[in-house]
N, C-alpha and C. Protein backbone atom coordinates (compact mmCIF):
# COMPACT_ATOMS: atom_id res chain seq x y z
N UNK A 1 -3.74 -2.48 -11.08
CA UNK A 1 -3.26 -1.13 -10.99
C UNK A 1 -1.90 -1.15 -10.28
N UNK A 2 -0.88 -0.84 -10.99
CA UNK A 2 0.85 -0.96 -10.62
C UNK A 2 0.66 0.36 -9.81
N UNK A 3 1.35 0.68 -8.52
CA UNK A 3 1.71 1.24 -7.28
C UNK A 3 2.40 2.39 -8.32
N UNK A 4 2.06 3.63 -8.12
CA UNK A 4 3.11 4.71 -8.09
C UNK A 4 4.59 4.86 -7.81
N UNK A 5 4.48 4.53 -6.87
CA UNK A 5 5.58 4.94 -6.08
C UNK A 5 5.98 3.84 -4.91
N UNK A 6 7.71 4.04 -4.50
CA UNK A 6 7.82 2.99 -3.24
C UNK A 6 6.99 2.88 -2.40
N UNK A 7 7.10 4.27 -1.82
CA UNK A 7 6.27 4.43 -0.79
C UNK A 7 4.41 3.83 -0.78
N UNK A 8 3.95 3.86 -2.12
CA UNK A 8 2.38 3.26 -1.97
C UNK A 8 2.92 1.78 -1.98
N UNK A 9 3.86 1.39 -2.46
CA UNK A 9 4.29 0.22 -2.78
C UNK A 9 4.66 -0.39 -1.53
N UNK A 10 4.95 0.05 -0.59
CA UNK A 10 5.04 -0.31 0.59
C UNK A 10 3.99 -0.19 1.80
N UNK A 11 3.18 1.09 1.49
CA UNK A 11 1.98 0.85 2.76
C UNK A 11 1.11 -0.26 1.87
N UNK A 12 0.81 -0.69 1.00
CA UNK A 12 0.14 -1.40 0.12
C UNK A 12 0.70 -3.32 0.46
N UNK A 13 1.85 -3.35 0.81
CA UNK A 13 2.46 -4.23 1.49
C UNK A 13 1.78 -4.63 2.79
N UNK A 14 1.98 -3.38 3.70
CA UNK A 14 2.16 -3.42 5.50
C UNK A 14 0.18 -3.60 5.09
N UNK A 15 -0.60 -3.02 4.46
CA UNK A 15 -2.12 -3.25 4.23
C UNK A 15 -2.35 -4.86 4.54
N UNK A 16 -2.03 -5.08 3.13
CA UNK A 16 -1.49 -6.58 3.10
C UNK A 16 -1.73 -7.79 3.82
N UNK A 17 -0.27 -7.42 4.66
CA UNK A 17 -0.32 -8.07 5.77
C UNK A 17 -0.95 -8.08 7.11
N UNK A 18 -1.33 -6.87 6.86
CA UNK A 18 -2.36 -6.83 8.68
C UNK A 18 -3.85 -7.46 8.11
N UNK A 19 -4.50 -7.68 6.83
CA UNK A 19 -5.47 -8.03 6.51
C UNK A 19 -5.71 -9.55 6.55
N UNK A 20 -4.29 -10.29 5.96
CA UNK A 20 -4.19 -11.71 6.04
C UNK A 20 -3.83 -11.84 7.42
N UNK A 21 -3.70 -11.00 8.45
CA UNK A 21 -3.48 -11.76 9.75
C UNK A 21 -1.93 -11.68 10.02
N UNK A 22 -1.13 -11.15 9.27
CA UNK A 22 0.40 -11.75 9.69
C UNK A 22 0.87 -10.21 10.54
N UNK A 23 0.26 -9.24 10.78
CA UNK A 23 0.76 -8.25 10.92
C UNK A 23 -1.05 -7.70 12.01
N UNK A 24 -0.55 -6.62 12.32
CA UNK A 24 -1.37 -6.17 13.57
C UNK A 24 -1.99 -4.70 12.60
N UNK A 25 -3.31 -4.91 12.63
CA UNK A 25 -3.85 -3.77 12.26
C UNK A 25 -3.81 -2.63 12.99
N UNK A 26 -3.70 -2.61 14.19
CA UNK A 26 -3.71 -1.52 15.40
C UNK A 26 -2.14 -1.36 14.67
N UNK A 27 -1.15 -1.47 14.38
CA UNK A 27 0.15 -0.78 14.08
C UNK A 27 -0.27 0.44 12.44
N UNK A 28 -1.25 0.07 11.96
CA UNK A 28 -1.06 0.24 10.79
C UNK A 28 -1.17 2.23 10.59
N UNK A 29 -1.11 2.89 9.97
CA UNK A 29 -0.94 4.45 10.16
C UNK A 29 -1.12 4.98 9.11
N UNK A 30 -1.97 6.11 9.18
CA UNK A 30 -1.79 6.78 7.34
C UNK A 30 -2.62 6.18 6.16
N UNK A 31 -2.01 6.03 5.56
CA UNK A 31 -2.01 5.64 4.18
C UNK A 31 -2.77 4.07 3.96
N UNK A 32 -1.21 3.17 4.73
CA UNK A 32 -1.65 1.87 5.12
C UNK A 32 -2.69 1.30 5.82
N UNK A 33 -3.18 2.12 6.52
CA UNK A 33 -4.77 2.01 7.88
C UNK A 33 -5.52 2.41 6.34
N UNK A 34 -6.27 3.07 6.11
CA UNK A 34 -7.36 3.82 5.09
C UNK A 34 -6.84 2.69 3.66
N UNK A 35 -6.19 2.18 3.28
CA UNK A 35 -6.24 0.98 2.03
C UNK A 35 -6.63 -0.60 2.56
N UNK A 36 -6.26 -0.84 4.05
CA UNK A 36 -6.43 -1.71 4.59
C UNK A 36 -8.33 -1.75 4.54
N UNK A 37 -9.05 -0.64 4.89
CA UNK A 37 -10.06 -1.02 5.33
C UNK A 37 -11.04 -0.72 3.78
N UNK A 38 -10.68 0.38 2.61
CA UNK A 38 -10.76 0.04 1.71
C UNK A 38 -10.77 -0.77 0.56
N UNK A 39 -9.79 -1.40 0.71
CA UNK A 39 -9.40 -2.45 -0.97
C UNK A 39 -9.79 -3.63 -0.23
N UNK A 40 -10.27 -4.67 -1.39
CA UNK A 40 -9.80 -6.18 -1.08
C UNK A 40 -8.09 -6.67 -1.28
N UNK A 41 -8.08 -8.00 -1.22
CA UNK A 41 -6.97 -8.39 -0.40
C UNK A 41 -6.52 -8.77 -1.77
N UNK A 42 -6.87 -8.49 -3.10
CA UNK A 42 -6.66 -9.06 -4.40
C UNK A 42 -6.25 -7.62 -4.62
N UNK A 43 -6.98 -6.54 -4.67
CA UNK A 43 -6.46 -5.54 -4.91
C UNK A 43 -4.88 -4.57 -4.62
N UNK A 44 -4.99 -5.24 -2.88
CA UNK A 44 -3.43 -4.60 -2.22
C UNK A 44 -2.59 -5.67 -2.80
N UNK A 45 -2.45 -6.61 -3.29
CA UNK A 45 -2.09 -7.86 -3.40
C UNK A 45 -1.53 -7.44 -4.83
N UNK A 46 -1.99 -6.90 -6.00
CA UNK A 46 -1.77 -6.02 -7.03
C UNK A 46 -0.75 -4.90 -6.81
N UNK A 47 -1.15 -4.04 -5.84
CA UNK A 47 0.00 -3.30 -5.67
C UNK A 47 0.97 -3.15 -4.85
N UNK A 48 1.09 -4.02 -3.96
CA UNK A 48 2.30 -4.50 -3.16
C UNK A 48 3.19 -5.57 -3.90
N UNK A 49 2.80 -5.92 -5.32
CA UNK A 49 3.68 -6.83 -6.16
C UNK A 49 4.09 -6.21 -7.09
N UNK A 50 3.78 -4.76 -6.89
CA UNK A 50 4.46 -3.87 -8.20
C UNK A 50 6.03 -3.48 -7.98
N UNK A 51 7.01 -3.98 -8.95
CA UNK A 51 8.45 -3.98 -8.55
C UNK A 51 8.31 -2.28 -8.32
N UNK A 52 9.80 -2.03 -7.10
CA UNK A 52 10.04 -1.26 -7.02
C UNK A 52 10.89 -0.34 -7.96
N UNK A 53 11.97 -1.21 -8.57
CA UNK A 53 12.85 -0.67 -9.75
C UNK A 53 12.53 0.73 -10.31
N UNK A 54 12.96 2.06 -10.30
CA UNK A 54 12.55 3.02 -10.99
C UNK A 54 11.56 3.66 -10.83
N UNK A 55 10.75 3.06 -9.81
CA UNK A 55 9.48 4.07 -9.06
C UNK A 55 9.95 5.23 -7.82
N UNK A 56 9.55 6.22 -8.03
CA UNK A 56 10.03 7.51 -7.43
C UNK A 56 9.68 6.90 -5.90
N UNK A 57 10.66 7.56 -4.80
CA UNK A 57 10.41 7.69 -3.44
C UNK A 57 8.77 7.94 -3.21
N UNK A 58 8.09 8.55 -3.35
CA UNK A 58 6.80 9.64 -3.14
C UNK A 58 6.52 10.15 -4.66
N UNK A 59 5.01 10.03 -4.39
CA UNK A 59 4.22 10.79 -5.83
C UNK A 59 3.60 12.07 -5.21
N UNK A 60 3.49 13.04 -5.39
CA UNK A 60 2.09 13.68 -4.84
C UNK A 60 1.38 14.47 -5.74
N UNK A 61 -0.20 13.56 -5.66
CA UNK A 61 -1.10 13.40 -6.48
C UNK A 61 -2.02 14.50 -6.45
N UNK A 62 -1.81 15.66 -5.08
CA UNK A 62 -2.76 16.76 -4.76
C UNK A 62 -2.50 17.63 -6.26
N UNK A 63 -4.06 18.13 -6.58
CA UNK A 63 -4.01 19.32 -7.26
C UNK A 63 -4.36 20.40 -6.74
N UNK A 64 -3.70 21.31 -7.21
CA UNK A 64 -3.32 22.79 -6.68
C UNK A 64 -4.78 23.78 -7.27
């Protein structure tokens, strides 16, 4: 599943890395905290490798 947007494309990153250890889960906030403790590490791993090229700043997915 290719990342929406930079922004998932990037807490999907910072997930990532606090899961493999390279990064501090206590930093993590938002978005990035709640995918961290959700997905496996194959899954964020999927969408933190989705190029950024042409993906909007922010999606927002709420329906009205």
């Amino acid at each position: 599943m290719p990342a929406k947007s930079k922004a998932q494309q990037m807490a999907a990153g910072a997930a990532l890395a606090a899961k493999r250890g390279e990064g501090r889960k206590s930093d993590l906030k938002g978005a990035s905290k709640s995918m961290e403790k959700s997905m496996t590490e194959d899954q964020l791993e999927d969408l933190a490798a989705t190029p950024r090229k042409g993906k909007p700043a922010h999606v927002d997915d709420r329906r009205s």
